[in-house]
N, C-alpha and C. Protein backbone atom coordinates (compact mmCIF):
# COMPACT_ATOMS: atom_id res chain seq x y z
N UNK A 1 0.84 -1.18 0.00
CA UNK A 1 0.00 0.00 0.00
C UNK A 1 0.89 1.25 0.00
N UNK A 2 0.20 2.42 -0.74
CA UNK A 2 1.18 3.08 -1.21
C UNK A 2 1.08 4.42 0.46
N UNK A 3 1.95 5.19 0.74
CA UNK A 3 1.85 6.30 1.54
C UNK A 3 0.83 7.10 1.20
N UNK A 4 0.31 7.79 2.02
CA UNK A 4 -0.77 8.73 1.63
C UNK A 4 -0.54 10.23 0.83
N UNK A 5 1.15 10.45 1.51
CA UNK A 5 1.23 11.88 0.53
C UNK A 5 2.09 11.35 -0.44
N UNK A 6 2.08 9.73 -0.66
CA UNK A 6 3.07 9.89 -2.38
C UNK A 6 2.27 10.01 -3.62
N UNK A 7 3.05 10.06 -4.51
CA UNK A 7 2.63 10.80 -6.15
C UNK A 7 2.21 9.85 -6.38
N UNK A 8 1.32 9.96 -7.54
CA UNK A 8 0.49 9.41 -8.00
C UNK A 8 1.43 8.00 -8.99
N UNK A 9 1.37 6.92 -9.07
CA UNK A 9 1.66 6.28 -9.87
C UNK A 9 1.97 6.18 -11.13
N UNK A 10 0.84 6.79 -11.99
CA UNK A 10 0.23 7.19 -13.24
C UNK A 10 -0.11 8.46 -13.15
N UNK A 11 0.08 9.42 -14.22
CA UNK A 11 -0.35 10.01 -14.35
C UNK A 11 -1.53 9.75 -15.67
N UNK A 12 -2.73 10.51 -15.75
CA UNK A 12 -3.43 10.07 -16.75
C UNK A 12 -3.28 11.50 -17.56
N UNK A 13 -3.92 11.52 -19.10
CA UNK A 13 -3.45 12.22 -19.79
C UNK A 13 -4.79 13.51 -19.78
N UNK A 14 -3.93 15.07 -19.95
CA UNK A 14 -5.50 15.63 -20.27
C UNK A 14 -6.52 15.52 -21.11
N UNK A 15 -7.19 15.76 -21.08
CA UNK A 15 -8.95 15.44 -22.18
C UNK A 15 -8.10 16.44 -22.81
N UNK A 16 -8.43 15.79 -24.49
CA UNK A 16 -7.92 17.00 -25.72
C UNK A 16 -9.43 17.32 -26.02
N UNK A 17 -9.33 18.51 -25.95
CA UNK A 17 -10.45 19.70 -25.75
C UNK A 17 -10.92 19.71 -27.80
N UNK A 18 -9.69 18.87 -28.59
CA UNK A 18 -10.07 19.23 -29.65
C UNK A 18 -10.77 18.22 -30.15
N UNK A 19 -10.92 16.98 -28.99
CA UNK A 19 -11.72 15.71 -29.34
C UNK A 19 -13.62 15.86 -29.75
N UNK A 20 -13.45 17.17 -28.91
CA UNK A 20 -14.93 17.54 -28.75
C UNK A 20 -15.39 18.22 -29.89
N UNK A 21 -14.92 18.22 -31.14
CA UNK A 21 -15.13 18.46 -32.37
C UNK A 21 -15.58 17.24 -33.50
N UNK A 22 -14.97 16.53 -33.10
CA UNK A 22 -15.72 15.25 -33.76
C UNK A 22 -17.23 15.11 -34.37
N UNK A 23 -17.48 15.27 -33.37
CA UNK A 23 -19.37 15.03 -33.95
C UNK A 23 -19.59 16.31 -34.54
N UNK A 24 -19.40 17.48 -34.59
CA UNK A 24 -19.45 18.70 -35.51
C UNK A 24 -18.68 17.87 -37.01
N UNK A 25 -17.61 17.16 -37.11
CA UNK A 25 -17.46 16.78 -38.43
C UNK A 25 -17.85 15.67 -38.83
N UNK A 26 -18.56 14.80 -38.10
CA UNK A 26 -19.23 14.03 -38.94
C UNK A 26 -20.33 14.50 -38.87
N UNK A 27 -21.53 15.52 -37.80
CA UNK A 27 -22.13 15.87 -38.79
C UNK A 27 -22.68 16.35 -39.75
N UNK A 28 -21.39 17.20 -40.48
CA UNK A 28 -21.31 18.18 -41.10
C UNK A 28 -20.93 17.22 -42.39
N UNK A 29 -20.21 15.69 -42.36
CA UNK A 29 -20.36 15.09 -43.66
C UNK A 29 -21.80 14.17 -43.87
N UNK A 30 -22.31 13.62 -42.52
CA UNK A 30 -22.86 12.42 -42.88
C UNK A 30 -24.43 12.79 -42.58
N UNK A 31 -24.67 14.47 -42.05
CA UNK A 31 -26.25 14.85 -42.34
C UNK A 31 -26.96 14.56 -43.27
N UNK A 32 -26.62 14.68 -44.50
CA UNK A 32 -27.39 14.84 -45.75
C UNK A 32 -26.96 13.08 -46.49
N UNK A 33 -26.57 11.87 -45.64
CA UNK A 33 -26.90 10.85 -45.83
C UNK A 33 -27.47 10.13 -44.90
N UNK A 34 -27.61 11.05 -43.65
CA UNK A 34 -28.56 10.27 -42.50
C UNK A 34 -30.57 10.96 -42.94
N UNK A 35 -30.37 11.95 -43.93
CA UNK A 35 -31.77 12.38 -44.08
C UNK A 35 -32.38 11.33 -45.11
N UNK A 36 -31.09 11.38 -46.25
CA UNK A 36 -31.53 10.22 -47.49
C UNK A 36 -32.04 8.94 -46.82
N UNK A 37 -30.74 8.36 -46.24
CA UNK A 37 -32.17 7.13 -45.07
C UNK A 37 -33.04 7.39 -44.84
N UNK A 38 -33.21 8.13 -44.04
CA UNK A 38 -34.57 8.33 -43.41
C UNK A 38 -35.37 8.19 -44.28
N UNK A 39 -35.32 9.07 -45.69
CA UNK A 39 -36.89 9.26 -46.32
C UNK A 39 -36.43 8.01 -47.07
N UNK A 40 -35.53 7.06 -47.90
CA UNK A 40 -35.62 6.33 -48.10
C UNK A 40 -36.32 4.93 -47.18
N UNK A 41 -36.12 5.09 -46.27
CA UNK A 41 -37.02 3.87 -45.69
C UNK A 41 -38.04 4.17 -45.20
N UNK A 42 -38.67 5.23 -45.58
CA UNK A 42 -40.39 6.20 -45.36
C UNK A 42 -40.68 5.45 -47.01
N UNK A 43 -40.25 5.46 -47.82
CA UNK A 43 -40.45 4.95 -49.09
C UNK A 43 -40.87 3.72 -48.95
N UNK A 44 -39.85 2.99 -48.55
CA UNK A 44 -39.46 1.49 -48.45
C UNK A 44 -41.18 0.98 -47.89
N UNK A 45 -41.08 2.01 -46.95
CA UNK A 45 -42.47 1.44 -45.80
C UNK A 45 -43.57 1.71 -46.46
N UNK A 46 -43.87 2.45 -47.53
CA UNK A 46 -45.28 2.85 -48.33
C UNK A 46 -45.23 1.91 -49.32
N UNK A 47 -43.77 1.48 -50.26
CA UNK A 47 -43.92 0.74 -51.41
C UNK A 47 -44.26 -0.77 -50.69
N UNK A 48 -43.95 -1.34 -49.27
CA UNK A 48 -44.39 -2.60 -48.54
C UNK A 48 -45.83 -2.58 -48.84
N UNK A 49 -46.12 -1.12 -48.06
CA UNK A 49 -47.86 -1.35 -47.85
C UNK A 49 -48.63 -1.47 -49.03
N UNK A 50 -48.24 -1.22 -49.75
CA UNK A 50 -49.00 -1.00 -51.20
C UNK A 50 -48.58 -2.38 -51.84
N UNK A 51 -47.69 -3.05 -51.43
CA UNK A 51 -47.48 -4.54 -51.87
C UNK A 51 -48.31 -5.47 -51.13
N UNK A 52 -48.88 -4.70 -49.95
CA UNK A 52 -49.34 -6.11 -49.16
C UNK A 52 -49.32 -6.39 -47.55
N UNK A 53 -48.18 -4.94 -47.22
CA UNK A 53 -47.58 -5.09 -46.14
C UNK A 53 -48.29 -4.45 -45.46
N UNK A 54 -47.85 -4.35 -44.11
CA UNK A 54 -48.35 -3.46 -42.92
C UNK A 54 -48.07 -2.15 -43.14
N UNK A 55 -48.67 -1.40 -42.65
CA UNK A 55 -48.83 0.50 -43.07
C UNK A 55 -47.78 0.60 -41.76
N UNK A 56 -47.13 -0.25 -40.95
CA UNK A 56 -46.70 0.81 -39.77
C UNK A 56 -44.88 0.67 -40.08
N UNK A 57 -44.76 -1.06 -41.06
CA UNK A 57 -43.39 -1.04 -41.54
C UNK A 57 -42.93 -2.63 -41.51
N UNK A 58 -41.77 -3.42 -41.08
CA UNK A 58 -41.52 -4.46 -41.43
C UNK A 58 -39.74 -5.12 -41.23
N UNK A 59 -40.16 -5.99 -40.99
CA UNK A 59 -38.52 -6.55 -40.95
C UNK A 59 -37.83 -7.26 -42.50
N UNK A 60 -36.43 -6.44 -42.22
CA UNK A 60 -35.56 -7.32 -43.01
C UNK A 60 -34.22 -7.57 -42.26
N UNK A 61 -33.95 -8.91 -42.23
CA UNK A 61 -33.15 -9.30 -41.40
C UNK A 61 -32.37 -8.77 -40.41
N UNK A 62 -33.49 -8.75 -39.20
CA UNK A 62 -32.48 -8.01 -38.21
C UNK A 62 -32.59 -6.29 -38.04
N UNK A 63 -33.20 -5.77 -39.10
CA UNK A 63 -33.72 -4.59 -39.36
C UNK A 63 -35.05 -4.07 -39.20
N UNK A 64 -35.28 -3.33 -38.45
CA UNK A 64 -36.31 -2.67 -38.47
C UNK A 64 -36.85 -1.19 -39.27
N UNK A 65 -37.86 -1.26 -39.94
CA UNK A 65 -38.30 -0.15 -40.68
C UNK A 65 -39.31 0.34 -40.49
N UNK A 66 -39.39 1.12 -39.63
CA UNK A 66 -40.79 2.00 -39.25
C UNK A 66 -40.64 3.03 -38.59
N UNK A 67 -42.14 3.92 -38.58
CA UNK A 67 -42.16 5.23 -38.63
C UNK A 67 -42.46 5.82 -36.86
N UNK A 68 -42.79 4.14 -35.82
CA UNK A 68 -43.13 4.27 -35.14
C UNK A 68 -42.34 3.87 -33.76
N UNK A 69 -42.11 4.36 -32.29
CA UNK A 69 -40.74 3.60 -31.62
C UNK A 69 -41.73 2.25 -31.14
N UNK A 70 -40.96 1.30 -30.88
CA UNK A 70 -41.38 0.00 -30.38
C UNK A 70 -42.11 0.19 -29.34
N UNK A 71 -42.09 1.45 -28.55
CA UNK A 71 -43.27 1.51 -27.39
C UNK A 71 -44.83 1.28 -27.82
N UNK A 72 -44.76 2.11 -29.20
CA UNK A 72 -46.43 2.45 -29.71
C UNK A 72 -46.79 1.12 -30.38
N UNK A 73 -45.75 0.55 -31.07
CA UNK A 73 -45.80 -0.82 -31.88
C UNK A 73 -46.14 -1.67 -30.96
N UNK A 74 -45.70 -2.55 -29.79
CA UNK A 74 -45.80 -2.98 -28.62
C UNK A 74 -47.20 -2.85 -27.96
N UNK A 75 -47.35 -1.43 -27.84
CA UNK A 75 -48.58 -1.28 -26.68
C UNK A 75 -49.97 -1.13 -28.07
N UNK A 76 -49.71 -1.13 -28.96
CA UNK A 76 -50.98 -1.27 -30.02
C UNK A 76 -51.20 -2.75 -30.07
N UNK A 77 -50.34 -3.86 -29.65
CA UNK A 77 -50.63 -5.19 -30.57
C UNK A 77 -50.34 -5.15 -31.61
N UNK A 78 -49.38 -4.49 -32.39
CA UNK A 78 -48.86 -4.82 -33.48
C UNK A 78 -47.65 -5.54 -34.07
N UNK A 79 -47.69 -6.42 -34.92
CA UNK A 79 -46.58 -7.25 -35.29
C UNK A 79 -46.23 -7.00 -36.39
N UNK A 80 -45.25 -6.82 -36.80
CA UNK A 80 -44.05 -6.48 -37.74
C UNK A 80 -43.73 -7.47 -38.80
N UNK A 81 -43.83 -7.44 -39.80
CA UNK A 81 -43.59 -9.07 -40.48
C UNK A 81 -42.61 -8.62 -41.58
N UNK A 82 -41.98 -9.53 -42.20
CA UNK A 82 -40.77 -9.46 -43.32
C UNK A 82 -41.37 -8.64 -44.37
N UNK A 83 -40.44 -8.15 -44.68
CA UNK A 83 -40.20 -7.37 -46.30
C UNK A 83 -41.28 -7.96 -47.03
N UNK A 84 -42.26 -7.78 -48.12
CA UNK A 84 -42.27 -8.09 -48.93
C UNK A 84 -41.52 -8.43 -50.27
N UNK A 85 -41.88 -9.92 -50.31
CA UNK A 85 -41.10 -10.87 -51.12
C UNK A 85 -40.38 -9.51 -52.87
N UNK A 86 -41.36 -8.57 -53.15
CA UNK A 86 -40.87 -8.05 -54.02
C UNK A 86 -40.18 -6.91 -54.27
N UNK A 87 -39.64 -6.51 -52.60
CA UNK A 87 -38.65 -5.48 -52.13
C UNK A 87 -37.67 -6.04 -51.91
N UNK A 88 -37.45 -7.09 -51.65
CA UNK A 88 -36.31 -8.29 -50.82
C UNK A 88 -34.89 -7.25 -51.18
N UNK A 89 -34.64 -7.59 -52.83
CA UNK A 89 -33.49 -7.06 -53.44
C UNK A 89 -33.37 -5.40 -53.35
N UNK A 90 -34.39 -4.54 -53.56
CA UNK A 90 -34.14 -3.33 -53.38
C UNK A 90 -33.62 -3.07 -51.61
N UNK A 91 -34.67 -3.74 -51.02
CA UNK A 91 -34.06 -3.44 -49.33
C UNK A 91 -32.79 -3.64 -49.15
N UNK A 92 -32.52 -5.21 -49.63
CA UNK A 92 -31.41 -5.58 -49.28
C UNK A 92 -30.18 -4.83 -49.56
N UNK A 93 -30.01 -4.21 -50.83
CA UNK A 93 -29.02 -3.14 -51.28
C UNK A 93 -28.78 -1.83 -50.90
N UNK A 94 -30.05 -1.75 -50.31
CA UNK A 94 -30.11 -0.68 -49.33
C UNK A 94 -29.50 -0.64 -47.88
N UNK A 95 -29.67 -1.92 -47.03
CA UNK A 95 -28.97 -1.75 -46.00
C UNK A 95 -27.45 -2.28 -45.96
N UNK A 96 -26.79 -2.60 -47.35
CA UNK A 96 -25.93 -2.65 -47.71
C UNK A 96 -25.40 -1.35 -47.65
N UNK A 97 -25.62 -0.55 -48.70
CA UNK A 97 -25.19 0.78 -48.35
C UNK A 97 -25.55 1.59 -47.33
N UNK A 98 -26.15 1.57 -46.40
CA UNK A 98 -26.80 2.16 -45.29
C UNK A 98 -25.30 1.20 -44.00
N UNK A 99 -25.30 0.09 -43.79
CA UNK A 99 -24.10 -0.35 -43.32
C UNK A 99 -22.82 0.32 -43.85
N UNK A 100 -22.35 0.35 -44.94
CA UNK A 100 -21.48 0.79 -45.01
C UNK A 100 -21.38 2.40 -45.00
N UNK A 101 -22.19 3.61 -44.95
CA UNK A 101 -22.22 4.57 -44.38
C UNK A 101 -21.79 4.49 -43.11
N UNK A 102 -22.39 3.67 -42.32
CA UNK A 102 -22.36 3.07 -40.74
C UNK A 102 -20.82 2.68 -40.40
N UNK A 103 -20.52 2.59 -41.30
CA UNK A 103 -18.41 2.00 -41.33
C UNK A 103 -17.75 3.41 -41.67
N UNK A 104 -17.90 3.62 -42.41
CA UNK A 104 -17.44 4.90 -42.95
C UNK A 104 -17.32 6.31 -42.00
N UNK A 105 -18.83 6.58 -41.16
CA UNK A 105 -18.93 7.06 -39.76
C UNK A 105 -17.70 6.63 -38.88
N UNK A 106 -18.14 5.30 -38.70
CA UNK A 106 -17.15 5.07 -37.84
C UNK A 106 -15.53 5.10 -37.80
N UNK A 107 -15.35 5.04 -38.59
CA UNK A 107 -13.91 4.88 -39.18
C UNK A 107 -13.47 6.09 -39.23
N UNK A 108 -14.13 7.19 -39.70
CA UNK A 108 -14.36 8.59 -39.76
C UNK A 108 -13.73 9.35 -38.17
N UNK A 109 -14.51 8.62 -37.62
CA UNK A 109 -14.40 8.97 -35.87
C UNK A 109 -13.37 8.75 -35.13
N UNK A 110 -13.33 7.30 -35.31
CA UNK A 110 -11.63 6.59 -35.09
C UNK A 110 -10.65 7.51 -35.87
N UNK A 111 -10.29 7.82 -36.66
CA UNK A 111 -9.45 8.35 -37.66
C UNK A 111 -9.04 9.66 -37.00
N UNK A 112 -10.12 10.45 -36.74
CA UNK A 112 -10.05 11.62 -36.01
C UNK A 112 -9.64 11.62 -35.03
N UNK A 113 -9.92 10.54 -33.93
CA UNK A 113 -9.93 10.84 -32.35
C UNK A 113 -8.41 10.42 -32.11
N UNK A 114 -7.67 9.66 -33.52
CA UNK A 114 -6.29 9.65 -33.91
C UNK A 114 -5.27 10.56 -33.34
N UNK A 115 -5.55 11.31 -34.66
CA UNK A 115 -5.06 12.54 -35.31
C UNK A 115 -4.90 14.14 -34.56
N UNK A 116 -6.13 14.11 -33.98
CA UNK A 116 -6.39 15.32 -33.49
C UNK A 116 -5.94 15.73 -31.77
N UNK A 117 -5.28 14.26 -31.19
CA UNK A 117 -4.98 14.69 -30.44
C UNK A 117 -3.26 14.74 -30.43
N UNK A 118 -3.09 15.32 -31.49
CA UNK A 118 -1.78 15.76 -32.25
C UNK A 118 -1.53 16.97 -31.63
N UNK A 119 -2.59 17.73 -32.14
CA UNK A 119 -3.01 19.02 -32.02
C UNK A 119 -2.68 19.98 -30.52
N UNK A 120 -2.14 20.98 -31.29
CA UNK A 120 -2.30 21.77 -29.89
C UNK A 120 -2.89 23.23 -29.98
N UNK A 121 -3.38 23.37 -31.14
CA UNK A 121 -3.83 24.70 -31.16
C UNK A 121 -4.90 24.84 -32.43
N UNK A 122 -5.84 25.70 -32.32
CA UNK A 122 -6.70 25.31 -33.46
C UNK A 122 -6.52 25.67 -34.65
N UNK A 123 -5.33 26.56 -34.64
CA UNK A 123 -4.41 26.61 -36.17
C UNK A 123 -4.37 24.85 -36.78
N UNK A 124 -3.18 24.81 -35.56
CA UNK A 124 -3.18 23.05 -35.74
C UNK A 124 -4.60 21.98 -36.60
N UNK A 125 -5.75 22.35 -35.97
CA UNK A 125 -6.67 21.36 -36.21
C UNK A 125 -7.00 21.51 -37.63
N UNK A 126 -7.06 23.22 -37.60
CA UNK A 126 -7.02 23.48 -39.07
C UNK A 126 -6.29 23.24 -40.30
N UNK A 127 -5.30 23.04 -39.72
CA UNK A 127 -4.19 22.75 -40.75
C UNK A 127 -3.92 21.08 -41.30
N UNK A 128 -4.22 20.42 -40.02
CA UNK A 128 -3.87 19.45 -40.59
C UNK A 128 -4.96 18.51 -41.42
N UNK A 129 -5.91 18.96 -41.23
CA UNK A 129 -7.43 18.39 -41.30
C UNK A 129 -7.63 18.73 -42.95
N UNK A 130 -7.69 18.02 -44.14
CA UNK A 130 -8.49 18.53 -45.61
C UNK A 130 -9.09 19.56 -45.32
N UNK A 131 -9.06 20.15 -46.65
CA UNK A 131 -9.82 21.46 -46.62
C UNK A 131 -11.47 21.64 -46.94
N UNK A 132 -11.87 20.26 -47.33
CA UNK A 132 -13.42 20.31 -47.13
C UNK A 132 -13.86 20.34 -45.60
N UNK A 133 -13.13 19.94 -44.60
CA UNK A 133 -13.64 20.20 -43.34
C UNK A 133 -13.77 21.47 -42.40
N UNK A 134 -12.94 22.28 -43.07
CA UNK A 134 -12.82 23.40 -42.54
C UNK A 134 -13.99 23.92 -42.29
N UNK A 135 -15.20 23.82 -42.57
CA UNK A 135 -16.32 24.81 -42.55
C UNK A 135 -17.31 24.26 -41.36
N UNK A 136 -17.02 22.89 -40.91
CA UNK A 136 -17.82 21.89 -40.32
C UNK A 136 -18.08 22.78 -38.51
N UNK A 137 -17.08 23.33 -38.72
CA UNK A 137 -17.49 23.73 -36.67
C UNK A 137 -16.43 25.44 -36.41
N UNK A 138 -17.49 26.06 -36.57
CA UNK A 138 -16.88 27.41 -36.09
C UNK A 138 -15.43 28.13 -35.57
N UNK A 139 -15.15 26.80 -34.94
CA UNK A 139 -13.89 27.59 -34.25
C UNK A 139 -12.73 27.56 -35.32
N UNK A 140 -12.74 26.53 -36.30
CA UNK A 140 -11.88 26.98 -37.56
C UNK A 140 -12.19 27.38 -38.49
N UNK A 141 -13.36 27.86 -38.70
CA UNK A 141 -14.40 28.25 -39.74
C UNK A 141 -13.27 29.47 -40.31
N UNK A 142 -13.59 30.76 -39.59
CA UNK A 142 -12.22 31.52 -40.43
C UNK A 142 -10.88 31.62 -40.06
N UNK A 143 -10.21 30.69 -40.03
CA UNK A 143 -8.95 30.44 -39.67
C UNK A 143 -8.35 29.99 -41.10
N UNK A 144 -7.10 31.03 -41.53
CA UNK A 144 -6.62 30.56 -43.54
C UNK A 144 -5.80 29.13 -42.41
N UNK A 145 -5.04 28.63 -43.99
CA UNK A 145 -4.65 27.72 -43.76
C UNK A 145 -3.09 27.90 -44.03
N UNK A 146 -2.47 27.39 -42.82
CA UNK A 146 -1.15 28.21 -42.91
C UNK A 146 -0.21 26.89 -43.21
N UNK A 147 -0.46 25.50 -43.44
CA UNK A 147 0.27 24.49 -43.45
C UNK A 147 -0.14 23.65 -44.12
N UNK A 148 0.15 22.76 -45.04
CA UNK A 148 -0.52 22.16 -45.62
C UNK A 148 -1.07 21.33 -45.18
N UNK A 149 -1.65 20.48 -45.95
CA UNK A 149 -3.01 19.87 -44.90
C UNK A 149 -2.29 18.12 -44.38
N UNK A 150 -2.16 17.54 -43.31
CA UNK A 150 -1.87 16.17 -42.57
C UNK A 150 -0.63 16.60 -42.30
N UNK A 151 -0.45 17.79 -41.92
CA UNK A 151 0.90 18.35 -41.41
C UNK A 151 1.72 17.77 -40.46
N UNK A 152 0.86 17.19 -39.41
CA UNK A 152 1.11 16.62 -38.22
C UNK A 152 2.07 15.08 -38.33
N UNK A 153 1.03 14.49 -39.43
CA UNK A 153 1.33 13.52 -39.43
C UNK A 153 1.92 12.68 -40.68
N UNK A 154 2.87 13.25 -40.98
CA UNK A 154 3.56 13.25 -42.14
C UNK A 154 4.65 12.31 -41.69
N UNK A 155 4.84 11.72 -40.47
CA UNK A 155 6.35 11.35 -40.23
C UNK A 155 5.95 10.36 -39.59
N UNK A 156 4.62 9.93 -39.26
CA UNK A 156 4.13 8.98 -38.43
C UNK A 156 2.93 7.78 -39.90
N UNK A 157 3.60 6.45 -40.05
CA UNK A 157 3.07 5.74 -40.91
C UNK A 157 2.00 5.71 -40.20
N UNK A 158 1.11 5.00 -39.34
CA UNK A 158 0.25 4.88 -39.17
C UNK A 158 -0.91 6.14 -38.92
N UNK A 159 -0.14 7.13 -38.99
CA UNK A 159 -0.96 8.68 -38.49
C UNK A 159 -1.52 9.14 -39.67
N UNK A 160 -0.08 8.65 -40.82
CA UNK A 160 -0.79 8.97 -42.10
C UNK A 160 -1.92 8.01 -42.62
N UNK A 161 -1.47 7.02 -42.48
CA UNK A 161 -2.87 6.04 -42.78
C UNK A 161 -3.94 6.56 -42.38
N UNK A 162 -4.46 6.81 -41.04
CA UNK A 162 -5.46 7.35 -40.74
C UNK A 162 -5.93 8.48 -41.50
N UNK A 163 -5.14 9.79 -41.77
CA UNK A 163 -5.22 10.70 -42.50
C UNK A 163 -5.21 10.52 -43.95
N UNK A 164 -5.18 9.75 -44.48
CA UNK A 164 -5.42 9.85 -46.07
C UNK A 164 -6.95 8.90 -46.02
N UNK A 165 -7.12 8.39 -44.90
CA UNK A 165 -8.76 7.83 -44.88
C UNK A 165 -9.88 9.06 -44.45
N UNK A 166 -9.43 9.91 -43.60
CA UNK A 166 -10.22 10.69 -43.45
C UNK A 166 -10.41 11.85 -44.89
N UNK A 167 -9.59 12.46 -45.00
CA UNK A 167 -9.86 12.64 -46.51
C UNK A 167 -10.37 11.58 -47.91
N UNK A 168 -10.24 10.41 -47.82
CA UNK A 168 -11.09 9.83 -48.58
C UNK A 168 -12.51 9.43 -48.36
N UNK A 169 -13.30 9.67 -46.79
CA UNK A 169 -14.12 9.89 -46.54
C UNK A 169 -14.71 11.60 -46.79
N UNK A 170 -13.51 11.65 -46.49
CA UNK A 170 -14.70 13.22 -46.55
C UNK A 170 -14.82 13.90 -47.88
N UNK A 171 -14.31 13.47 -48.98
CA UNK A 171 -13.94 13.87 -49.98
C UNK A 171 -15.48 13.10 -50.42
N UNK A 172 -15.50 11.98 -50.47
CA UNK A 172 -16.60 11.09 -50.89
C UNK A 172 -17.83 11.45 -50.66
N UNK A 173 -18.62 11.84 -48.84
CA UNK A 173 -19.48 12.24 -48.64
C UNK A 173 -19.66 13.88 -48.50
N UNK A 174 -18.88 14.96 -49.05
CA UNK A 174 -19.17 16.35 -49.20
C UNK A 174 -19.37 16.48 -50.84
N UNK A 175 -18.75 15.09 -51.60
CA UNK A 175 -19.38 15.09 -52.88
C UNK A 175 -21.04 14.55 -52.79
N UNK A 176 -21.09 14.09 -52.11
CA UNK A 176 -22.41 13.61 -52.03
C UNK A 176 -23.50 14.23 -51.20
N UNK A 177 -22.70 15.48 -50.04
CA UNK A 177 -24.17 16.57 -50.26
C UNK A 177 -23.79 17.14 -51.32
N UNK A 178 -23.28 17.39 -51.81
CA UNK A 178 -23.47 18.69 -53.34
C UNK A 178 -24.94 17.79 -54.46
N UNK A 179 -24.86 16.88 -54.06
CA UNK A 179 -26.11 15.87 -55.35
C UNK A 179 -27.32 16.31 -54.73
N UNK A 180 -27.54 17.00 -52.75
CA UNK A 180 -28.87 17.23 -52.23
C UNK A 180 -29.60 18.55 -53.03
């Protein structure tokens, strides 16, 4: 047992204050593909009913599609039944790409929570971060760019790995709000 006035063992590390930016950049890429879901499986759930299905929505493997939370579904007596047989393939390709958005997020996040605690100043965050992100969260919003961009991590293989994924994410889904 250790003395009561000795030092601490460990020290633990400070919270990087620039971690708390994260969810400002993803959702500044992945808004305008979390809305396309949405009304895509508002679709999904009208083209069921009009096949045959239930008006409230339906399972495809493991998936749920409806407009309603399981409290109201539940306390109505209502049961949920499979896709109709002649959505099977459209659904299915759908939560194909709807999963892999779901990777892409994530990976997105990981990548960042990397990188950024590189950082020590919000020049820094700015700089090292692509330049489609810049606009995603105020505090670098007008900050020029004084370094080129993965500045940080130019000397670190695995830092760069991370960083040439986050730009190939974000490059991918800021092309894809410009199509909203």
């Amino acid at each position: 047992m250790l003395p009561i006035n000795s030092p601490p063992t460990r020290r633990l590390p400070p919270a990087n204050e620039f971690l708390s930016l994260i969810p400002d950049f993803v959702t500044y890429l992945f808004s305008s593909e979390w809305e396309r879901n949405v009304n895509q499986e508002k679709i999904f759930i009208k083209l069921n009913h009009q096949a045959g299905g239930s008006e409230y929505g339906f399972y495809y493997t493991n998936n749920r599609f409806c407009h309603h939370p399981g409290s109201y579904i539940n306390g109505q007596g209502i049961t949920l039944k499979s896709v109709e047989p002649s959505l099977q393939e459209d659904v299915k390709e759908f939560c194909k790409q709807r999963q892999l958005s779901h990777r892409n997020e994530h990976s997105l996040t990981q990548s960042l929570s990397v990188i950024l605690p590189k950082c020590k100043t919000y020049q820094d965050v700015r700089d090292v971060l692509p330049e489609i992100l810049h606009k995603a969260t105020p505090y670098i919003y007008d900050l020029k760019r004084t370094r080129e961009p993965g500045f940080l991590v130019q000397q670190y293989s695995l830092l760069k790995l991370h960083f040439e994924r986050v730009v190939r994410i974000s490059e991918y889904y800021a092309a894809s709000k410009l199509l909203d």
